[in-house]
Protein backbone atom coordinates (compact mmCIF):
# COMPACT_ATOMS: atom_id res chain seq x y z
CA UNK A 1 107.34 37.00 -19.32
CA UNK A 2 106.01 39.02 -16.27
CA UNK A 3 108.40 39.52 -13.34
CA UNK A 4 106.99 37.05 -11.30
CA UNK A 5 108.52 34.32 -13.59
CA UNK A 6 111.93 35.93 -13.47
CA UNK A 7 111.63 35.86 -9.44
CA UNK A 8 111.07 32.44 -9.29
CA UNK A 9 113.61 31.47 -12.28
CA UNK A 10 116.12 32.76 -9.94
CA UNK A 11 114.49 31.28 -6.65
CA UNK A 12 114.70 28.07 -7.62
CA UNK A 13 117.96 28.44 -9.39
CA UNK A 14 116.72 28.01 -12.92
CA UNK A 15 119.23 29.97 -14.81
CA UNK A 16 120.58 28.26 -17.15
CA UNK A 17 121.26 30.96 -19.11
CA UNK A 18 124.00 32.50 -16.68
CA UNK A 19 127.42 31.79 -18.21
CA UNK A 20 130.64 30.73 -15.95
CA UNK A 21 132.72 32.65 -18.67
CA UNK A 22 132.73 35.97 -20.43
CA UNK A 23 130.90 35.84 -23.56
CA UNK A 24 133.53 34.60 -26.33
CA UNK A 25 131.28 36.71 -29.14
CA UNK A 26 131.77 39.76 -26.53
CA UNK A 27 135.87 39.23 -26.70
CA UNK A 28 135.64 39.06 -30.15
CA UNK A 29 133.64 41.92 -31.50
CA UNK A 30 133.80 44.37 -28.58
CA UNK A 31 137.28 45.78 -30.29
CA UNK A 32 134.81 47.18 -32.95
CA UNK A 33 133.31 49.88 -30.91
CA UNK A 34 136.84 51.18 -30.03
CA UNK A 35 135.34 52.64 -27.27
CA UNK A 36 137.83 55.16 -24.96
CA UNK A 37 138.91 54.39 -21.26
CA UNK A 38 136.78 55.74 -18.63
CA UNK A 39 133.26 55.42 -21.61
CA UNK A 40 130.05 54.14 -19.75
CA UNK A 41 128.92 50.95 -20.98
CA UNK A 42 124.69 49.96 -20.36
CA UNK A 43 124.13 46.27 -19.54
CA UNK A 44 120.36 45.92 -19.65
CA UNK A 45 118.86 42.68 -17.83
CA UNK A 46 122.15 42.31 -16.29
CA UNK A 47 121.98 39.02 -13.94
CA UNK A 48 125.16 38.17 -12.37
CA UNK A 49 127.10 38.01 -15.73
CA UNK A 50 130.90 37.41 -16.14
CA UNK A 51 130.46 39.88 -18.55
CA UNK A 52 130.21 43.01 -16.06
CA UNK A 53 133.76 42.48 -14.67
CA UNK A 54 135.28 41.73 -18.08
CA UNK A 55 133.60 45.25 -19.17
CA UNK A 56 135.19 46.67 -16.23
CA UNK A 57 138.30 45.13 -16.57
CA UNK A 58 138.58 46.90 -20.20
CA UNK A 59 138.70 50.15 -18.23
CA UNK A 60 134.79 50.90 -18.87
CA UNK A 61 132.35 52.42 -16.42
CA UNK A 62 129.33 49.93 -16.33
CA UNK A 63 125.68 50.44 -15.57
CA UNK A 64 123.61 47.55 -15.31
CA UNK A 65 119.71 46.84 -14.50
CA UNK A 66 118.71 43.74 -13.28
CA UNK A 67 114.98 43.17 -11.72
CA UNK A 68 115.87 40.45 -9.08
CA UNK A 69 117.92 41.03 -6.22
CA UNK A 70 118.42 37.73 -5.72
CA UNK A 71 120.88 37.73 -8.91
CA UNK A 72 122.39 41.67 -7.63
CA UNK A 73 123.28 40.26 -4.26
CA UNK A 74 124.78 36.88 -5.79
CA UNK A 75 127.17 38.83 -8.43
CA UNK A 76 128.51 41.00 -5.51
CA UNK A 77 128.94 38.51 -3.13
CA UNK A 78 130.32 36.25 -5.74
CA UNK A 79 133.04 38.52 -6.24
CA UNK A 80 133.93 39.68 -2.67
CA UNK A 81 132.74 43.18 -3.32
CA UNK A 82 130.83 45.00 -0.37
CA UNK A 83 129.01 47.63 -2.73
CA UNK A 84 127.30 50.94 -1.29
CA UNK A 85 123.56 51.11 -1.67
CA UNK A 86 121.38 54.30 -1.93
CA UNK A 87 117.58 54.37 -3.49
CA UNK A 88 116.38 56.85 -6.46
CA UNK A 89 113.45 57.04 -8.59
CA UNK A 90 114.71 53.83 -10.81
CA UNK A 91 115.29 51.67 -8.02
CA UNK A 92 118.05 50.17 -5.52
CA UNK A 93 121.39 51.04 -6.61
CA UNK A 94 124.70 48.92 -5.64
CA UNK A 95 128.23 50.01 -6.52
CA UNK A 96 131.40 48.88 -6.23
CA UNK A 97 134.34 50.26 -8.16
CA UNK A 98 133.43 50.59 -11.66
CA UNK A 99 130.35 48.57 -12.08
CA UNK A 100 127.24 49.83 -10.48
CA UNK A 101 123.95 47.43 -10.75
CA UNK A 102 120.28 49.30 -10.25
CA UNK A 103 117.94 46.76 -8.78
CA UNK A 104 114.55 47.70 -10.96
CA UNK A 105 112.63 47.67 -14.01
CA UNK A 106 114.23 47.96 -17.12
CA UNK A 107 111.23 49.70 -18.64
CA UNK A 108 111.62 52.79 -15.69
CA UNK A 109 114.92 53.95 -16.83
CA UNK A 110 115.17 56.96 -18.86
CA UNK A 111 117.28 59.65 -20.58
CA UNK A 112 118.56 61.35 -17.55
CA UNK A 113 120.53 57.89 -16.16
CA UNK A 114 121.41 56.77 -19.37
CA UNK A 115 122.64 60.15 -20.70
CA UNK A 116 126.35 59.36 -19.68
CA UNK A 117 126.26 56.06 -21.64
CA UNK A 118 128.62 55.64 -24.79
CA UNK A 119 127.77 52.15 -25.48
CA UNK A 120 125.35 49.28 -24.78
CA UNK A 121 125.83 45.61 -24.88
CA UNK A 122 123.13 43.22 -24.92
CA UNK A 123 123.33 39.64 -24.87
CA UNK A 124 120.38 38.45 -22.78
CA UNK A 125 117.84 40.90 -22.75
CA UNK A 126 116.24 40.99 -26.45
CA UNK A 127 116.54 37.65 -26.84
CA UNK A 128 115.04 37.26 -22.91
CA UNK A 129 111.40 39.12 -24.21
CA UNK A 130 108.45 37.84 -26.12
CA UNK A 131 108.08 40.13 -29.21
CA UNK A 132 105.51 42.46 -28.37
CA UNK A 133 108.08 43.15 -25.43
CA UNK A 134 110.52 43.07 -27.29
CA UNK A 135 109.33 46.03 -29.90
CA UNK A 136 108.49 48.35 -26.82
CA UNK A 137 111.68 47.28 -25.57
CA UNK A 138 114.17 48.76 -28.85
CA UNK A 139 111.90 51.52 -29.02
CA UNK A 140 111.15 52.90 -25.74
CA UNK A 141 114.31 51.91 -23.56
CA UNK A 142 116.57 52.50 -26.73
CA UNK A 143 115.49 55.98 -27.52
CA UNK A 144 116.53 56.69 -24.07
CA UNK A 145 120.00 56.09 -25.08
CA UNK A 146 121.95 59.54 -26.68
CA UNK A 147 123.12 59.66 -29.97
CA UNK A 148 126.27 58.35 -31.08
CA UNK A 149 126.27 55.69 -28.56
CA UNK A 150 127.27 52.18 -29.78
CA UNK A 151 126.79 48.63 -29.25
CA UNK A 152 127.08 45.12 -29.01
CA UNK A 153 123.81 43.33 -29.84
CA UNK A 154 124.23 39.25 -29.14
CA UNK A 155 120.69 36.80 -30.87
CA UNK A 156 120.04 33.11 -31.55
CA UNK A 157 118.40 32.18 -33.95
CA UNK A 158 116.57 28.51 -34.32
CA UNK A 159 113.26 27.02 -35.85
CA UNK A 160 111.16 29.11 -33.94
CA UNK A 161 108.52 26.14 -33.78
CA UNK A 162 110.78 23.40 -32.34
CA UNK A 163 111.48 25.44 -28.57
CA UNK A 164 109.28 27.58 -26.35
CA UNK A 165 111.59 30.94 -25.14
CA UNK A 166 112.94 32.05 -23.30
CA UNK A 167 115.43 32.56 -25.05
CA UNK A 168 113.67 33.30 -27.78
CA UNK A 169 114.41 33.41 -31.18
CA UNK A 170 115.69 36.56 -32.83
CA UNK A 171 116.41 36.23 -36.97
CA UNK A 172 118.10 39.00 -38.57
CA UNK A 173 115.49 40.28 -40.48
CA UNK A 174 113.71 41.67 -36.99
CA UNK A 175 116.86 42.70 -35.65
CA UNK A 176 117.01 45.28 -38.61
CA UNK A 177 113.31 46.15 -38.02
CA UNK A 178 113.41 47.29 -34.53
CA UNK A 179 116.71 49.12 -34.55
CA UNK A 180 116.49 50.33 -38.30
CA UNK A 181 115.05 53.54 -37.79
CA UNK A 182 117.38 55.15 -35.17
CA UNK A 183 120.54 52.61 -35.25
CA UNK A 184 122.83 51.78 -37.95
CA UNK A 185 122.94 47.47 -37.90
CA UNK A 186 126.20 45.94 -39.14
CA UNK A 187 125.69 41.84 -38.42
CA UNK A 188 129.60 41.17 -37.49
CA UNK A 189 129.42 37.49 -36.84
CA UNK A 190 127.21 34.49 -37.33
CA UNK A 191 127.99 31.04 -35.31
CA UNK A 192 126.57 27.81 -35.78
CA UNK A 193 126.69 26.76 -31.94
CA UNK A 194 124.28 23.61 -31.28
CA UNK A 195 126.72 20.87 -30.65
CA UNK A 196 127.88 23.25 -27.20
CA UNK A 197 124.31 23.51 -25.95
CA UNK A 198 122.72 19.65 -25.03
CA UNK A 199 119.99 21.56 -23.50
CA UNK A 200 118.49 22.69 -26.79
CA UNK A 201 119.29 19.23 -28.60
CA UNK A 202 117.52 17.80 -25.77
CA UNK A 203 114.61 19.73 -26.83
CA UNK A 204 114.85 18.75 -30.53
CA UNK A 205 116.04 21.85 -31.88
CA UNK A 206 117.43 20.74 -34.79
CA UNK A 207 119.62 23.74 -35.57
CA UNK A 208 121.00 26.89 -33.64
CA UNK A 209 123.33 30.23 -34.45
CA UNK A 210 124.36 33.15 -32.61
CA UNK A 211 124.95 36.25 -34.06
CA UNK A 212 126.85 39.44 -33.10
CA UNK A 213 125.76 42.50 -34.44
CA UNK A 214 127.32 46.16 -34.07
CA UNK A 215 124.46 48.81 -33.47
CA UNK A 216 125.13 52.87 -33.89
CA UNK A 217 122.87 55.04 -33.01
CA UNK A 218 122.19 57.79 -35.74
């Protein structure tokens, strides 16, 4: 998936996988991290999730990255904030309160913005990349991250054979061989959730889960 398809996904309004709630799986298992107030939380491949202001709302500091500002501009304006903007090396920043988006490439980010960040959550972005992407993606962007810092990892998982990603499929056994050499992988919950999504009956998958796995990083 180059950027050009994530550009026009949001042009034309093609998101389907933007949620009008807060994750329920993200409720549930974020508890487990039993992170302290004020810890920075990374949202990689952000959109204009629900998520962010729950994440806030929990007393975090949150850092997103999201590659079209189409979907930056929505979440702000979606929620009445008027952020301030300044430009760096990793792209356009917007802030507002607690939750600060950077309007770039994933992949540019390094250890000197991510330093500050305690914990990541993921629920679109692994599952969002093909898997060559998604190997450089654990082990380039995820070294970045320092050690000790913790997570919430969100996959689906389906008969690989019976849908075209994105989202892709993600089965456990890959999970633990991207993030087994530098993160500890502790699968917290696994969710049998077809009969909420029509959109994937509709394209004969036959069966789908969600998992929810905590990741620390050794």
């Amino acid at each position: 998936m180059d950027p050009d398809f994530w550009h026009q996904r949001w042009r034309e309004g093609r998101i389907g996988f933007h949620q009008d709630r807060p994750t329920p799986l993200l409720l549930e298992c974020w508890p487990e991290l039993a992170l302290g107030p004020g810890s920075q939380v990374f949202v990689p491949l952000a959109g204009k999730s629900l998520d962010l202001v729950w994440l806030a709302a929990q007393g975090h500091r949150v850092l997103g990255v999201e590659l079209s500002p189409l979907a930056v501009a929505q979440f702000f304006a979606e929620h009445g904030l008027a952020p301030r903007v300044h430009e760096s090396r990793y792209g356009r920043h917007y802030r507002a309160g607690d939750i600060e988006l950077i309007c770039g490439d994933v992949f540019g980010l390094d250890a000197d913005v991510l330093a500050g960040c305690a914990a990541v959550y993921d629920r679109a972005a692994l599952i969002a990349l093909p898997p060559p992407k998604r190997r450089r993606y654990v082990r380039e962007l995820h070294a970045q991250l320092p050690a000790g810092c913790r997570g919430v990892l969100i996959t689906l998982e389906y008969p690989p054979h019976e849908k075209q990603g994105p989202p892709f499929a993600v089965p456990e056994a890959e999970v633990r061989d991207l993030y087994g050499r530098d993160w500890q992988v502790q699968a917290l919950v696994r969710r049998d959730i077809l009969a909420q999504q029509p959109g994937f009956i509709a394209e004969g998958v036959s069966a789908l889960q969600t998992v929810a796995y905590r990741l620390s990083k050794r």
